[in-house]
C-alpha atoms as a PDB file:
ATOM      1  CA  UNK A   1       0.000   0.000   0.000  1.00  0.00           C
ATOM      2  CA  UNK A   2       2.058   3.307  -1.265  1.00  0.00           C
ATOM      3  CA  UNK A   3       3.222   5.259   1.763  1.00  0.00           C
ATOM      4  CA  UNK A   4      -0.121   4.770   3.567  1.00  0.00           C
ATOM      5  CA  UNK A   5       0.854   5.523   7.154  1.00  0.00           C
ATOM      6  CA  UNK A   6      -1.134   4.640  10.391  1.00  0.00           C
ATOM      7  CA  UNK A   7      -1.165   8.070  12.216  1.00  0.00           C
ATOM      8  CA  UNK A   8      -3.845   7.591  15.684  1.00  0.00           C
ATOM      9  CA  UNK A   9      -5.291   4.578  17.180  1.00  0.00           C
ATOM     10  CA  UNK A  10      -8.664   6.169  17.755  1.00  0.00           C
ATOM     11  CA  UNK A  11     -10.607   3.492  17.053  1.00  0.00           C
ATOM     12  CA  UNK A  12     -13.847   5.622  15.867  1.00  0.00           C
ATOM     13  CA  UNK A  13     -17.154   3.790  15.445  1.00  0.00           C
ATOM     14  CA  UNK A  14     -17.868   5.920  12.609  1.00  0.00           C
ATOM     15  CA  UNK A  15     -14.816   8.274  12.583  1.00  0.00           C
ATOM     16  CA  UNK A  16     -15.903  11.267  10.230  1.00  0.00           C
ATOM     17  CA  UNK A  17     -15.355  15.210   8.662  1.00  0.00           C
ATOM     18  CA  UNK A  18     -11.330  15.489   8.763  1.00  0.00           C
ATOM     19  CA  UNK A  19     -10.744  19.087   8.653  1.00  0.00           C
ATOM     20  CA  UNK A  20      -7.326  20.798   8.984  1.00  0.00           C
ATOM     21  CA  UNK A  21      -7.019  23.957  11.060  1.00  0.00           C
ATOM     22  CA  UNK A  22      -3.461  25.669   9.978  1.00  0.00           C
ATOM     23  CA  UNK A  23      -3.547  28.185  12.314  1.00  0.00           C
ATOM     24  CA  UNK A  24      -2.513  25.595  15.226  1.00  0.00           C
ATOM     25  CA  UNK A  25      -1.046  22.890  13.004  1.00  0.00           C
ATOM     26  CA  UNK A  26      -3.662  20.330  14.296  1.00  0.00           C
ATOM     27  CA  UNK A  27      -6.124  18.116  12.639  1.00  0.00           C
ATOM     28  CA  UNK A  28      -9.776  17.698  14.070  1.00  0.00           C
ATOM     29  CA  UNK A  29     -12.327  15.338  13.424  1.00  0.00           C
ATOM     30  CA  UNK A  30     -15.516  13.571  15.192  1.00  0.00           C
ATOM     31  CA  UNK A  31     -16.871  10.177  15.771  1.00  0.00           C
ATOM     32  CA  UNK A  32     -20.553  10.298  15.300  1.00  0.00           C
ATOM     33  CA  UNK A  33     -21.617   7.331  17.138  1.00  0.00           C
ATOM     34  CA  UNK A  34     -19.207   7.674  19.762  1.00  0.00           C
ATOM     35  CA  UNK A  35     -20.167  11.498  20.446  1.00  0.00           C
ATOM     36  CA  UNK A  36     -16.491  12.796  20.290  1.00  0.00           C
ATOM     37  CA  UNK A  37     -14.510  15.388  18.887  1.00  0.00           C
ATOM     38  CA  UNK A  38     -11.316  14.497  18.070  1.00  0.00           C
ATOM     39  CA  UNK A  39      -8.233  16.296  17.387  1.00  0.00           C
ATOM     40  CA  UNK A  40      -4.255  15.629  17.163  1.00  0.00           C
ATOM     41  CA  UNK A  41      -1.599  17.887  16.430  1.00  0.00           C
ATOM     42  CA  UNK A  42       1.420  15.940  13.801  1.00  0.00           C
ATOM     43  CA  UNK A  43       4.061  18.153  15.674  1.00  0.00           C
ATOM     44  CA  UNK A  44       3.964  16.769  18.796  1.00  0.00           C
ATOM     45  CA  UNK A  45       2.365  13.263  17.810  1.00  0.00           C
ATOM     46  CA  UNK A  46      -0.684  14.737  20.862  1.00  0.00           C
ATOM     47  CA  UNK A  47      -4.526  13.294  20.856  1.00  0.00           C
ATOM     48  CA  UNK A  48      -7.267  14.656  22.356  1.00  0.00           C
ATOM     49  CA  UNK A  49     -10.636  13.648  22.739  1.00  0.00           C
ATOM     50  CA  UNK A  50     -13.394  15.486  24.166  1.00  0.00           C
ATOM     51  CA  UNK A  51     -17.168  13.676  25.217  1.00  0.00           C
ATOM     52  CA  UNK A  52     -19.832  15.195  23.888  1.00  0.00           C
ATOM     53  CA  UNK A  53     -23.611  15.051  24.948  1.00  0.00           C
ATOM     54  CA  UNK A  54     -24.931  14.685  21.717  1.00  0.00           C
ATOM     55  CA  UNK A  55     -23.348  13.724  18.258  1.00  0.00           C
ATOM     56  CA  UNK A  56     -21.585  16.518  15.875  1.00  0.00           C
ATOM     57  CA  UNK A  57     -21.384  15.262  12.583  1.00  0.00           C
ATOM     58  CA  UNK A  58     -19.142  17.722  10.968  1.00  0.00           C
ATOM     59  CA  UNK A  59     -17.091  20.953  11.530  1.00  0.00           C
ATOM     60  CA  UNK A  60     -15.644  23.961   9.573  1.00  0.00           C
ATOM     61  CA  UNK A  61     -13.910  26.660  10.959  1.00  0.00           C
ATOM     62  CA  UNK A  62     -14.878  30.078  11.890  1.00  0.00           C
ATOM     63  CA  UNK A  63     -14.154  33.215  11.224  1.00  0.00           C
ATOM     64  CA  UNK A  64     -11.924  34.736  14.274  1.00  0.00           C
ATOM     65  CA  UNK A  65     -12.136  31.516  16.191  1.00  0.00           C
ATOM     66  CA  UNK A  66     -13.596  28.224  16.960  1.00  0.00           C
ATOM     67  CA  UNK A  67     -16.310  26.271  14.731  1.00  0.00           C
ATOM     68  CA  UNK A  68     -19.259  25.502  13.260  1.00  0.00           C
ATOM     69  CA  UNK A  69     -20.738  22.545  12.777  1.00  0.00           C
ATOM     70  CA  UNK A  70     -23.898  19.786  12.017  1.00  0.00           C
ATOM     71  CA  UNK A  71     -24.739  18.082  14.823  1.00  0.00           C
ATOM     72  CA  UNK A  72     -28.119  15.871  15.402  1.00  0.00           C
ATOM     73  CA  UNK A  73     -29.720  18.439  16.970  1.00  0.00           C
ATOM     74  CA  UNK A  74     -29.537  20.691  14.093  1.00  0.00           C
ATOM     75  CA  UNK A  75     -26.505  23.526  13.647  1.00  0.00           C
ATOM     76  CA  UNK A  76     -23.945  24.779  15.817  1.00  0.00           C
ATOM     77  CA  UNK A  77     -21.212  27.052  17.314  1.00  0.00           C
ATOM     78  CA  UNK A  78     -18.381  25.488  19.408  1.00  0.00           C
ATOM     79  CA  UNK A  79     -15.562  26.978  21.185  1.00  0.00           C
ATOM     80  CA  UNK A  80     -12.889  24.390  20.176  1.00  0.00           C
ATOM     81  CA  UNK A  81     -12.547  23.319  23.715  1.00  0.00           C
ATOM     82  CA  UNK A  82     -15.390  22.722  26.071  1.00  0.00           C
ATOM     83  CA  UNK A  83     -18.138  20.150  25.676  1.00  0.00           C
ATOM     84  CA  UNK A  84     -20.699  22.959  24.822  1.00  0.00           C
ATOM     85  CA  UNK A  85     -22.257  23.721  21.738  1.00  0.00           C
ATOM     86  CA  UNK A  86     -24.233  27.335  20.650  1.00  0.00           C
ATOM     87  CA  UNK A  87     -27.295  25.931  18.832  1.00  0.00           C
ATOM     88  CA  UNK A  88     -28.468  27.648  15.854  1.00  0.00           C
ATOM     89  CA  UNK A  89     -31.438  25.824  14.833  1.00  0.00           C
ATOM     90  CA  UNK A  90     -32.953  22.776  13.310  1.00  0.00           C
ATOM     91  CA  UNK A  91     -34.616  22.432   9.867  1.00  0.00           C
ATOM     92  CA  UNK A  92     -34.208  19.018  10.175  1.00  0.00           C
ATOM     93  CA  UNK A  93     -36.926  18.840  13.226  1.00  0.00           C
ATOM     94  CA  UNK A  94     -39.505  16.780  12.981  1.00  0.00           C
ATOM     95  CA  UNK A  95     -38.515  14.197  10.684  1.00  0.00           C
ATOM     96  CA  UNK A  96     -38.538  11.067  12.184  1.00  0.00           C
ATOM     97  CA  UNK A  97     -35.446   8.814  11.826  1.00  0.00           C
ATOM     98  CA  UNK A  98     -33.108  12.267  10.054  1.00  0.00           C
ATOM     99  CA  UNK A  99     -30.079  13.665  11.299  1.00  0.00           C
ATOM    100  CA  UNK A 100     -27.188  15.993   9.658  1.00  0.00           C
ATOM    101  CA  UNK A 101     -24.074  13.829   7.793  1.00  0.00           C
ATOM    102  CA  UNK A 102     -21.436  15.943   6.134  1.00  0.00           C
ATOM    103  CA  UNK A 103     -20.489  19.266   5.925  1.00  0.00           C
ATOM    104  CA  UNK A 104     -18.075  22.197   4.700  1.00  0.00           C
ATOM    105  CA  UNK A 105     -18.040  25.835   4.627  1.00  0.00           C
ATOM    106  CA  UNK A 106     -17.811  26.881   1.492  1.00  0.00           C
ATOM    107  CA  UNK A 107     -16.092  30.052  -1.099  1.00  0.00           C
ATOM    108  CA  UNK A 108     -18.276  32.784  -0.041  1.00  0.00           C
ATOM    109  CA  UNK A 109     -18.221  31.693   3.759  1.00  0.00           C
ATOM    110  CA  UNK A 110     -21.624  29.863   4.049  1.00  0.00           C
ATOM    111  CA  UNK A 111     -21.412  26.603   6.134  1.00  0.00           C
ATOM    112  CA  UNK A 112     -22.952  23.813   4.172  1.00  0.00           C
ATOM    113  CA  UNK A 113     -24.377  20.388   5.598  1.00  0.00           C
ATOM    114  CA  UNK A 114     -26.645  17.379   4.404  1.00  0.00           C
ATOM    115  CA  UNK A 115     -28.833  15.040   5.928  1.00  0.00           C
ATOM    116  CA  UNK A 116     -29.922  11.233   6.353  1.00  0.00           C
ATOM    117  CA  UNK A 117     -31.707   8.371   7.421  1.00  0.00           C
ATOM    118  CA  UNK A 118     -30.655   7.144  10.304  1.00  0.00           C
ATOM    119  CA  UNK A 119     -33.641   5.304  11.557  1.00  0.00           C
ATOM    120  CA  UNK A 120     -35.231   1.943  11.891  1.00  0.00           C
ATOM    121  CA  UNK A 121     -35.061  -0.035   8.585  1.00  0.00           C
ATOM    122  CA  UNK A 122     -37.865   0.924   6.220  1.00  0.00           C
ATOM    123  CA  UNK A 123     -38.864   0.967   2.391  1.00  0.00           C
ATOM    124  CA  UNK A 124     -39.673   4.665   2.427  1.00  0.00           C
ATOM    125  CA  UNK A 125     -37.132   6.306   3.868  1.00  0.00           C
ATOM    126  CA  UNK A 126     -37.441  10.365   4.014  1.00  0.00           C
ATOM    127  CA  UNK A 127     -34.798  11.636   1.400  1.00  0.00           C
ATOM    128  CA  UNK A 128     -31.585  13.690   2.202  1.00  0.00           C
ATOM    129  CA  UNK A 129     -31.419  17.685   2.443  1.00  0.00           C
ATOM    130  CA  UNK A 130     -28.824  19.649   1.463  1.00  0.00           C
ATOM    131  CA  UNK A 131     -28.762  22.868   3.567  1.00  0.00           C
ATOM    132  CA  UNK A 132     -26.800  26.324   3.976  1.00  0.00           C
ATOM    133  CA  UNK A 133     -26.383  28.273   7.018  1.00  0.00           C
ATOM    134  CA  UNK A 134     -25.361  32.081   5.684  1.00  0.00           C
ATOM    135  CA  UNK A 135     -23.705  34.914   8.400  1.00  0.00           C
ATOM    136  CA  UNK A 136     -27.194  35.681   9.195  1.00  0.00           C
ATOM    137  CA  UNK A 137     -27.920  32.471  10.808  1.00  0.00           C
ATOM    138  CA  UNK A 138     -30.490  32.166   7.974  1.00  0.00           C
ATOM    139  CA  UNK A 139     -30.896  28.342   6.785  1.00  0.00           C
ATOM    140  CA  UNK A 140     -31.795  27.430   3.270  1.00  0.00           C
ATOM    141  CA  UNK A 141     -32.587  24.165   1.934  1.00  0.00           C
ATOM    142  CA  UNK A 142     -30.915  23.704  -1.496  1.00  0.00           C
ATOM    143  CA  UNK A 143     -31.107  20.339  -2.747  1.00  0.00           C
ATOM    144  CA  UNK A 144     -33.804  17.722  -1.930  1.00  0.00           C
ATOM    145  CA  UNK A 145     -34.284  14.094  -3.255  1.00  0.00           C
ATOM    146  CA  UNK A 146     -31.095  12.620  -2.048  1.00  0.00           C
ATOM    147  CA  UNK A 147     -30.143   9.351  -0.486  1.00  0.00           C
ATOM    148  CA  UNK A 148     -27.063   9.836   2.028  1.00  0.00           C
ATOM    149  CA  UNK A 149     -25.831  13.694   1.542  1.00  0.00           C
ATOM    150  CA  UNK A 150     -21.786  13.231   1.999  1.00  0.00           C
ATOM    151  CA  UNK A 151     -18.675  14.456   0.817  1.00  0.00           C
ATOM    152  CA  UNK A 152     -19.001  18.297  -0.364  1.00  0.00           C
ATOM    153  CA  UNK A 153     -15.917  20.112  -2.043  1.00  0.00           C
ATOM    154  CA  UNK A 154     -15.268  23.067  -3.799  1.00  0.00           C
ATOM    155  CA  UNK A 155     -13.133  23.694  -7.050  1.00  0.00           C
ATOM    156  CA  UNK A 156      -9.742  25.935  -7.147  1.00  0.00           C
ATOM    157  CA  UNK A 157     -11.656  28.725  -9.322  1.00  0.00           C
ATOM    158  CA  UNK A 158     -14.828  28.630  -6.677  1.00  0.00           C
ATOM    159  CA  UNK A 159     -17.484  27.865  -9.836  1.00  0.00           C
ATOM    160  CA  UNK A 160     -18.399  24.178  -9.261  1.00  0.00           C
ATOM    161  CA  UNK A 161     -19.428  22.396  -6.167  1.00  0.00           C
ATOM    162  CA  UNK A 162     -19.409  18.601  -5.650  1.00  0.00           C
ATOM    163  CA  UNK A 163     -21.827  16.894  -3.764  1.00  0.00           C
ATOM    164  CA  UNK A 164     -21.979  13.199  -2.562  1.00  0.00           C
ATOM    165  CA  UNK A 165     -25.271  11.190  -3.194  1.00  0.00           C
ATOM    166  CA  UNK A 166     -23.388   7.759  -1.698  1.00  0.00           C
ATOM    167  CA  UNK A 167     -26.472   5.114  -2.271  1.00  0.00           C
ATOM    168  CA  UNK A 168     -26.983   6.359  -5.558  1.00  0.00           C
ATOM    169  CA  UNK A 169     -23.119   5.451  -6.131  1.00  0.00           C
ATOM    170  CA  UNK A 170     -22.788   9.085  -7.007  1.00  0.00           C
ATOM    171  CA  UNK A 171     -20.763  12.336  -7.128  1.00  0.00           C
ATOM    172  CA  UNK A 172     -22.350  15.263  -8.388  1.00  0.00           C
ATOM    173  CA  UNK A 173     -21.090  18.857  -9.553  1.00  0.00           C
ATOM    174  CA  UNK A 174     -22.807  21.996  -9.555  1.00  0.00           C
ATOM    175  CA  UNK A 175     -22.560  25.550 -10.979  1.00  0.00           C
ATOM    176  CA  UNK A 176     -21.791  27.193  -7.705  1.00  0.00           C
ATOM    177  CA  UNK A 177     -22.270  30.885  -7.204  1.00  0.00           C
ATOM    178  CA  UNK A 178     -20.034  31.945  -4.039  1.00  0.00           C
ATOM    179  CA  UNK A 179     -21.450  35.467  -4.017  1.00  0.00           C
ATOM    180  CA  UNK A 180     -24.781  34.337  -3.454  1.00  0.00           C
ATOM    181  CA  UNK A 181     -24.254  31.128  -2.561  1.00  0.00           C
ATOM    182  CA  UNK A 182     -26.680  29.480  -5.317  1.00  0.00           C
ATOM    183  CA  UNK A 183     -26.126  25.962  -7.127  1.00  0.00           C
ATOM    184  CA  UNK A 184     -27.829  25.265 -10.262  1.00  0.00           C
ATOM    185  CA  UNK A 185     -27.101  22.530 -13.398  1.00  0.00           C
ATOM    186  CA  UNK A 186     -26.583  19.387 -11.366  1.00  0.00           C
ATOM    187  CA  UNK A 187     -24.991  16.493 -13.789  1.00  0.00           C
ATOM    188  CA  UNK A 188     -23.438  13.049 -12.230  1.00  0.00           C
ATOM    189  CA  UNK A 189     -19.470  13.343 -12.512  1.00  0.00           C
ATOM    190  CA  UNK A 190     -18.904  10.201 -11.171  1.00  0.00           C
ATOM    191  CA  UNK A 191     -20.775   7.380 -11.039  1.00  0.00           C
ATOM    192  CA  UNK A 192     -18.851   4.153  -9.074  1.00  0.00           C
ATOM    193  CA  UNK A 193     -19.309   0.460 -10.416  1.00  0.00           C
ATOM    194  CA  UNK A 194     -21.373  -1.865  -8.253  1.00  0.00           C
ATOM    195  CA  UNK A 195     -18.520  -4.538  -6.344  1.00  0.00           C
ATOM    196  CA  UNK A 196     -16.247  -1.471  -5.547  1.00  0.00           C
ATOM    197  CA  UNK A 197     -17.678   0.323  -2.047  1.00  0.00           C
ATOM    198  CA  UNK A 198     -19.798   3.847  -2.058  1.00  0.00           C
ATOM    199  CA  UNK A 199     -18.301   6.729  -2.415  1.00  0.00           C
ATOM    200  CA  UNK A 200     -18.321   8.533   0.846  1.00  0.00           C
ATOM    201  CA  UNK A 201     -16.393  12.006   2.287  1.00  0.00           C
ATOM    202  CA  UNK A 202     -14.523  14.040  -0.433  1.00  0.00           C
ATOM    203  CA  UNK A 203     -11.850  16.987  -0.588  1.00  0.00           C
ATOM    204  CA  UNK A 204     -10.370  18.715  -3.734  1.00  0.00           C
ATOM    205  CA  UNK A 205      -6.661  19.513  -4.076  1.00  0.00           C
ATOM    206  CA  UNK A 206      -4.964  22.444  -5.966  1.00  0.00           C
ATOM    207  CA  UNK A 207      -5.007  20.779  -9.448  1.00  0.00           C
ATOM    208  CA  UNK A 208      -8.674  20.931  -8.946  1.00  0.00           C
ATOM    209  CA  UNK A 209      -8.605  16.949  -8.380  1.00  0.00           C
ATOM    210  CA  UNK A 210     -11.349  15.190  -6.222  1.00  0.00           C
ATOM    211  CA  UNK A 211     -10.173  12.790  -3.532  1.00  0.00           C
ATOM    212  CA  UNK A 212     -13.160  10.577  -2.563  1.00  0.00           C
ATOM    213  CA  UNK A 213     -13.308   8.005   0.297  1.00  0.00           C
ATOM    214  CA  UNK A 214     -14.362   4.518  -0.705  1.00  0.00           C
ATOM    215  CA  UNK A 215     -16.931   3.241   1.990  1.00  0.00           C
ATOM    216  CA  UNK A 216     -16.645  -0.794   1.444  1.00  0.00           C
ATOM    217  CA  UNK A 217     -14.179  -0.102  -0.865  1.00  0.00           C
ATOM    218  CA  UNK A 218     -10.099  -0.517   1.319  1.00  0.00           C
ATOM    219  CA  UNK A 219      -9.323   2.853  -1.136  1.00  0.00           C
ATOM    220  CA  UNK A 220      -9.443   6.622  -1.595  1.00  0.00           C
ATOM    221  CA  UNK A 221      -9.777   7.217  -5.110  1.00  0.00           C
ATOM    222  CA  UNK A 222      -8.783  10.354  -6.645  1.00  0.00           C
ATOM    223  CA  UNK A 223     -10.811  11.977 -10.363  1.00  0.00           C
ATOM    224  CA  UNK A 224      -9.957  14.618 -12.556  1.00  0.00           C
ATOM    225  CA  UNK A 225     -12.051  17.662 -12.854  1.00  0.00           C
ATOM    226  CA  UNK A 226     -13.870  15.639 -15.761  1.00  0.00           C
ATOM    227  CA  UNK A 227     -14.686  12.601 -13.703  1.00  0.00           C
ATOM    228  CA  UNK A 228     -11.764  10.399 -14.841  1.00  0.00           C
ATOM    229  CA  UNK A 229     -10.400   8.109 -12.380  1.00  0.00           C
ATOM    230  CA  UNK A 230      -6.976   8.807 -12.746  1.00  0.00           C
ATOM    231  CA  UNK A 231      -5.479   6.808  -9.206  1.00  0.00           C
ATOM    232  CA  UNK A 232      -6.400   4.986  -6.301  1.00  0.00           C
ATOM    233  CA  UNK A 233      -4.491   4.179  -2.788  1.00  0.00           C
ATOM    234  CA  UNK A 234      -5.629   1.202  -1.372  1.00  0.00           C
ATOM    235  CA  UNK A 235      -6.017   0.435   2.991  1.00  0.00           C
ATOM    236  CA  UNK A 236      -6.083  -1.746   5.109  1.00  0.00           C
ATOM    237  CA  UNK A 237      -9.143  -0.847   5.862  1.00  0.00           C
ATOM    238  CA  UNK A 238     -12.364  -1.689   4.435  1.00  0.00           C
ATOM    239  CA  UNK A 239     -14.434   1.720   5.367  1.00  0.00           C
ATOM    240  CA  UNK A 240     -12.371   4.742   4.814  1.00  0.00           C
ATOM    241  CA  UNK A 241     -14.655   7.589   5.653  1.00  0.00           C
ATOM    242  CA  UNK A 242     -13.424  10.763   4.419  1.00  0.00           C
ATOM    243  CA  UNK A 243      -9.999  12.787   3.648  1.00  0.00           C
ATOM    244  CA  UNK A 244      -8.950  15.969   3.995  1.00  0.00           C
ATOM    245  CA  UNK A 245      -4.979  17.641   3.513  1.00  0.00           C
ATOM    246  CA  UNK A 246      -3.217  19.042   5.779  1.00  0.00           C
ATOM    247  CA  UNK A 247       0.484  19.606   7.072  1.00  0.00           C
ATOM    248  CA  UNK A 248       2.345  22.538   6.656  1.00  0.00           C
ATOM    249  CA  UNK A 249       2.417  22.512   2.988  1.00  0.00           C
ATOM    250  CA  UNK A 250      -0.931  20.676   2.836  1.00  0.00           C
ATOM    251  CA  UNK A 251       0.711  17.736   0.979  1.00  0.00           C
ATOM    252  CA  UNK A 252      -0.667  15.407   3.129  1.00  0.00           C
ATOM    253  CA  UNK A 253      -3.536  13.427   2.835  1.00  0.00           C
ATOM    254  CA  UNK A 254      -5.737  12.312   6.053  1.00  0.00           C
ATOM    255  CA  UNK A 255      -7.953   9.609   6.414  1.00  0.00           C
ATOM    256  CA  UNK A 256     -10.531   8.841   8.883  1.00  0.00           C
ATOM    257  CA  UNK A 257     -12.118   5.237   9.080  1.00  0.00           C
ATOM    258  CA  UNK A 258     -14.691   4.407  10.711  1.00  0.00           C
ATOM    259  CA  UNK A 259     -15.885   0.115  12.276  1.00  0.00           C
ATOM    260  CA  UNK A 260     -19.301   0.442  13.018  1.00  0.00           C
ATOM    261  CA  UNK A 261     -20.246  -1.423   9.624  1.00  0.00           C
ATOM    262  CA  UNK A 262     -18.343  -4.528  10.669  1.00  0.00           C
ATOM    263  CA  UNK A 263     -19.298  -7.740  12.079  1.00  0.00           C
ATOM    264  CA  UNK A 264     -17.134  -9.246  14.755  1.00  0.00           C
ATOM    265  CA  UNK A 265     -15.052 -11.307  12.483  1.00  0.00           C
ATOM    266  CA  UNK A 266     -13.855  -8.417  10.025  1.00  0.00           C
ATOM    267  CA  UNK A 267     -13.567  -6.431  13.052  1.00  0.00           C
ATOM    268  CA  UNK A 268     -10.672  -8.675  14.337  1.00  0.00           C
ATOM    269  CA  UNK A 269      -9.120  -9.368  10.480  1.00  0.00           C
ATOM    270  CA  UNK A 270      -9.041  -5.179  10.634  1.00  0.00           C
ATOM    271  CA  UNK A 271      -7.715  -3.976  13.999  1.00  0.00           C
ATOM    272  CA  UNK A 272      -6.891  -0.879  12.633  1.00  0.00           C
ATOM    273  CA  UNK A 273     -10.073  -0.087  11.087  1.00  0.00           C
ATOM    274  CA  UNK A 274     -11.817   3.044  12.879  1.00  0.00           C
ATOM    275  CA  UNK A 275      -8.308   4.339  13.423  1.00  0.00           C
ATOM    276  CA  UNK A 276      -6.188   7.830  11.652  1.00  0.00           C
ATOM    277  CA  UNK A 277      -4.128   7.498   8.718  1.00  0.00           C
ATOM    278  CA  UNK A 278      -1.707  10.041   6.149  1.00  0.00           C
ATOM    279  CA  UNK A 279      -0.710   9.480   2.839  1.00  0.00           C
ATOM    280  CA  UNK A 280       2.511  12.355   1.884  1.00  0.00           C
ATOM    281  CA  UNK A 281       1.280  13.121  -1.668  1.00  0.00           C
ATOM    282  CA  UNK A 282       2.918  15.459  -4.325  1.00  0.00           C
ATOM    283  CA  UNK A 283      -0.146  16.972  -4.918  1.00  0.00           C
ATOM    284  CA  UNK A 284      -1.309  20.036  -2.525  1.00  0.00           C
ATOM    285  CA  UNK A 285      -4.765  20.604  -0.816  1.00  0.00           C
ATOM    286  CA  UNK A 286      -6.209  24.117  -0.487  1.00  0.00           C
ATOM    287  CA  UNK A 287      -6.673  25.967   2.649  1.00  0.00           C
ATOM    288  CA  UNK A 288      -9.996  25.652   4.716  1.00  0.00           C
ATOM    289  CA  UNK A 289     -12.720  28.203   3.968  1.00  0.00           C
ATOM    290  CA  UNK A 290     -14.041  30.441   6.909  1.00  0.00           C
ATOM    291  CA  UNK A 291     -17.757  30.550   8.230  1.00  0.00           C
ATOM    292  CA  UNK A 292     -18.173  34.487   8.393  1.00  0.00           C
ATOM    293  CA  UNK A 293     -21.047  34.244  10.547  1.00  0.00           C
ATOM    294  CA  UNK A 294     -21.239  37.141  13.225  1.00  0.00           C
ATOM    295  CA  UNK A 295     -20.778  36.371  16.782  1.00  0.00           C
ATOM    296  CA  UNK A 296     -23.521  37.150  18.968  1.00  0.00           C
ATOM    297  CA  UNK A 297     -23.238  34.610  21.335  1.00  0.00           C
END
């Protein structure tokens, strides 16, 4: 496996949302069904782990400090070190069985998150939102329809947004608008064959290149702007989760994994799955967009 280095042994249940914060050289990301936020700093090889009361399902960073993030009780403000959480609101409430998946703040500074069933099993399922929280605190829904909203990325030239629709086996691209913060023209960029995993969390590096986790899959693959599958870097574990670059030149690629799909046997063929891993790549990532929400909390 090229170069693939095991980084933490957090042992997430569903280890999610890597996101790189350059300002203090540390990498943070959450385990959903464990209610943790998770963070570890390459520098001095330090993990910490703070217990949360409910689950966040994924962060972006804020403009003059701290977060924002989805969590299942609807959107979010956290200080970056206690276990509370500024709630926003919810326009996820009252759907039985929903909570928030991924999310990113985007060019324009709008935080963006999606939604899924998460519920008992049924045949109708209620479909996944895609929603974006603006400075105001206002929420809009953008995109209904959708299976599992995931991975969300942005291109170099901020004019096309990708969007994850994983049980439709999809990745999607959008004419994105960051002044406005408008998508329009959705077309399927990729489309994965059936036998190879779901595509799950994504990132985009400077070539404009999309890295996308392989859920079921033991591989992050990585597709040109056009949707052409130009690499792949296989793991040693079987549900990679999402990916994000960081390091001081952002030329590394994180990881997260995630266990909570496994039954007992491939849990103890995979002891490393739900665990932190980095890939050094040639390839750079792009710095993390900024939430410009005001504080009035």
């Amino acid at each position: 496996m090229r170069n693939v280095k095991h980084v933490v042994h957090s042992q997430n249940e569903l280890g999610e949302g890597p996101l790189w914060h350059g300002g203090e050289g540390r990498l943070y990301w959450v385990d959903i069904k464990g209610r943790t936020i998770e963070s570890y700093s390459p520098g001095e090889e330090e993990r910490r782990t703070i217990s949360l009361r409910i689950a966040v399902t994924a962060l972006g960073l804020r403009d003059g400090g701290g977060f924002v993030g989805a969590t299942e009780a609807g959107f979010a403000f956290w200080d970056g070190g206690s276990r509370d959480l500024t709630f926003i609101g919810n326009p996820e409430d009252g759907r039985d069985g929903t909570r928030f998946n991924d999310g990113a703040v985007g060019p324009g500074g709008r935080f963006w998150a999606g939604s899924m069933y998460d519920g008992p099993e049924t045949d109708n399922p209620p479909d996944g939102r895609l929603y974006s929280l603006d400075a105001d605190r206002v929420v809009a829904m953008m995109q209904s329809g959708l299976t599992i909203s995931n991975g969300l990325g942005w291109s170099p030239e901020a004019d096309t947004m990708y969007l994850t629709d994983t049980l439709r086996r999809a990745i999607y691209a959008y004419d994105y608008d960051p002044e406005v913060g408008t998508i329009r023209n959705r077309r399927t960029l990729v489309r994965v064959p059936e036998g190879e995993g779901v595509p799950d969390g994504l990132t985009v590096d400077s070539d404009g290149c999309i890295w996308s986790a392989r859920w079921g899959g033991w591989k992050v693959a990585r597709y040109s702007p056009d949707g052409e599958l130009m690499e792949e870097i296989g793991l040693p574990i079987e549900c990679p989760t999402s990916c994000t670059f960081g390091g001081e030149n952002l030329h590394q690629l994180y990881i997260s994994s995630a266990w909570t799909a496994l039954d007992d046997r491939a849990r103890a063929d995979q002891p490393l799955a739900g665990d932190l891993f980095r890939v050094d790549l040639r390839v750079r990532g792009m710095p993390e967009h900024r939430f410009l929400g005001r504080r009035r909390e």
